[in-house]
Protein backbone atom coordinates (compact mmCIF):
# COMPACT_ATOMS: atom_id res chain seq x y z
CA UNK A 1 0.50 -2.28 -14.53
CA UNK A 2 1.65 1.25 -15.56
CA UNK A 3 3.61 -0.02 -18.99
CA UNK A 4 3.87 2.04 -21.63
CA UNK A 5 6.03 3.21 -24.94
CA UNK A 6 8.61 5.60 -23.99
CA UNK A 7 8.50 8.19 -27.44
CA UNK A 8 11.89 9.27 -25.96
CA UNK A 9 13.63 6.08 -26.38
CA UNK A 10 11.47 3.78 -28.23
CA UNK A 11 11.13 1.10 -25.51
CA UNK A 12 9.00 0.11 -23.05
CA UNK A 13 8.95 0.87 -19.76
CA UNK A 14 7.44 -0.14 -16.67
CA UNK A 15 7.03 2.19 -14.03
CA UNK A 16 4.79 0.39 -11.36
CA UNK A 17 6.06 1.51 -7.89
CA UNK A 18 6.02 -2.15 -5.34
CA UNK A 19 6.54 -2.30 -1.82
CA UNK A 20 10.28 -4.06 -2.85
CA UNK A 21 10.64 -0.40 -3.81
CA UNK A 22 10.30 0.60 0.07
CA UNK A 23 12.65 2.11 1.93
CA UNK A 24 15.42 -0.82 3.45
CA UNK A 25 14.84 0.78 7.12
CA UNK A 26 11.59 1.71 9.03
CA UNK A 27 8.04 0.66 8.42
CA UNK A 28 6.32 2.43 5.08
CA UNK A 29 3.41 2.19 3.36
CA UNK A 30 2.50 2.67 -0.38
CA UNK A 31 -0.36 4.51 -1.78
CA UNK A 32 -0.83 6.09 -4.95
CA UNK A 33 2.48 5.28 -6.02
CA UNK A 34 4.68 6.82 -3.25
CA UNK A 35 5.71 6.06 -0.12
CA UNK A 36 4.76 7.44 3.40
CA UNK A 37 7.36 6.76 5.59
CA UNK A 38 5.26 5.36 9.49
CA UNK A 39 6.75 5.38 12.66
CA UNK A 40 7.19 1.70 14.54
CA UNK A 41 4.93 1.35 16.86
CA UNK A 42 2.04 3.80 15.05
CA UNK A 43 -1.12 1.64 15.88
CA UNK A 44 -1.65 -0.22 13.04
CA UNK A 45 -5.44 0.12 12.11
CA UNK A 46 -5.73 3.76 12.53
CA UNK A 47 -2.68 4.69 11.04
CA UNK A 48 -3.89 2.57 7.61
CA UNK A 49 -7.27 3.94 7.83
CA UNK A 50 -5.86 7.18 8.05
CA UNK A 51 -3.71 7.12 4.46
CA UNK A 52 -6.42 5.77 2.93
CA UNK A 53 -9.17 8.92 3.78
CA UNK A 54 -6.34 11.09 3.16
CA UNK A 55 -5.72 9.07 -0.53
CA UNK A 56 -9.57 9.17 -0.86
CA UNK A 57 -10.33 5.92 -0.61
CA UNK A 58 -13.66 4.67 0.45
CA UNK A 59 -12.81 1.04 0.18
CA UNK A 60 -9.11 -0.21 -0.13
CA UNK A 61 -7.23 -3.73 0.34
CA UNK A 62 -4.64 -3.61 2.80
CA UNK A 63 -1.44 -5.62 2.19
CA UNK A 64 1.70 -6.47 4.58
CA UNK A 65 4.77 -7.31 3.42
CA UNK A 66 2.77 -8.70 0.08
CA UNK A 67 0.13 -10.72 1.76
CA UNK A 68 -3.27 -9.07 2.14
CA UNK A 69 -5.06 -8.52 5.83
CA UNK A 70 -7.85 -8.07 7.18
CA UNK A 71 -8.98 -5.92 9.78
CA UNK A 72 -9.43 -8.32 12.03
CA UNK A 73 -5.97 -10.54 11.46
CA UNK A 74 -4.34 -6.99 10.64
CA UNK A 75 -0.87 -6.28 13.65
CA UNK A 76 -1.73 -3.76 16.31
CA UNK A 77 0.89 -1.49 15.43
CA UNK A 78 3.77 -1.08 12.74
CA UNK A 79 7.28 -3.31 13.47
CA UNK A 80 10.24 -1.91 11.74
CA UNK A 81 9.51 -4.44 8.62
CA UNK A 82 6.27 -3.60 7.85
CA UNK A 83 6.08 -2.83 4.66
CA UNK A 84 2.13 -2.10 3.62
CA UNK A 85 0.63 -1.48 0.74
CA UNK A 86 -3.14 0.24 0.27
CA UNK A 87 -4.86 -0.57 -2.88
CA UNK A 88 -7.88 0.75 -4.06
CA UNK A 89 -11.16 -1.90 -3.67
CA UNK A 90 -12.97 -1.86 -7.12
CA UNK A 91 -13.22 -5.78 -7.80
CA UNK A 92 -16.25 -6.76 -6.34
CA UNK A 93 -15.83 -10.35 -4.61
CA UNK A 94 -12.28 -10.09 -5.01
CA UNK A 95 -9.99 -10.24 -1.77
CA UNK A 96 -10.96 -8.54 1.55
CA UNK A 97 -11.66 -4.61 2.03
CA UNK A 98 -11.13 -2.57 4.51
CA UNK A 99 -13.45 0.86 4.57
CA UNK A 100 -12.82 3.91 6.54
């Protein structure tokens, strides 16, 4: 989480970015904080591995619609709801990672 004590008006503040954050129309995905708008019907695994080399990732966890994939159960290409999420793999044993 990305909380922290705003000097400017003594409170806290929370300024983690979530896929409910996403744009209402189109498939997206968030990395790093901001949002890459994806066109439907993008094939799914290339277009993911793509953000993430372009992010610098080496190893990432791949969420849709707040449920983590796999590679192998991920879609075949982006529907208009998708709304993905690529996190950065640095747990070891935790979840599934994809690598590019």
């Amino acid at each position: 989480m990305n909380e922290f004590f705003d000097q400017g008006t003594g409170e806290e503040r929370n300024d983690e970015v979530s896929v409910l954050d996403a744009p209402t129309e189109g498939a997206s995905i968030l990395i790093n904080g901001s949002f890459q708008r994806v066109e439907v019907g993008a094939p799914f695994l290339q277009t993911v591995k793509n953000a993430a080399l372009q992010a610098g990732f080496g190893k990432f966890r791949t969420l849709v619609n707040n449920v983590e994939v796999r590679p192998t159960t991920a879609p075949t290409e982006f529907q208009a709801d998708h709304k993905v999420e690529l996190r950065p793999y640095d747990e070891a044993g935790f979840g599934f990672y994809w690598t590019v």
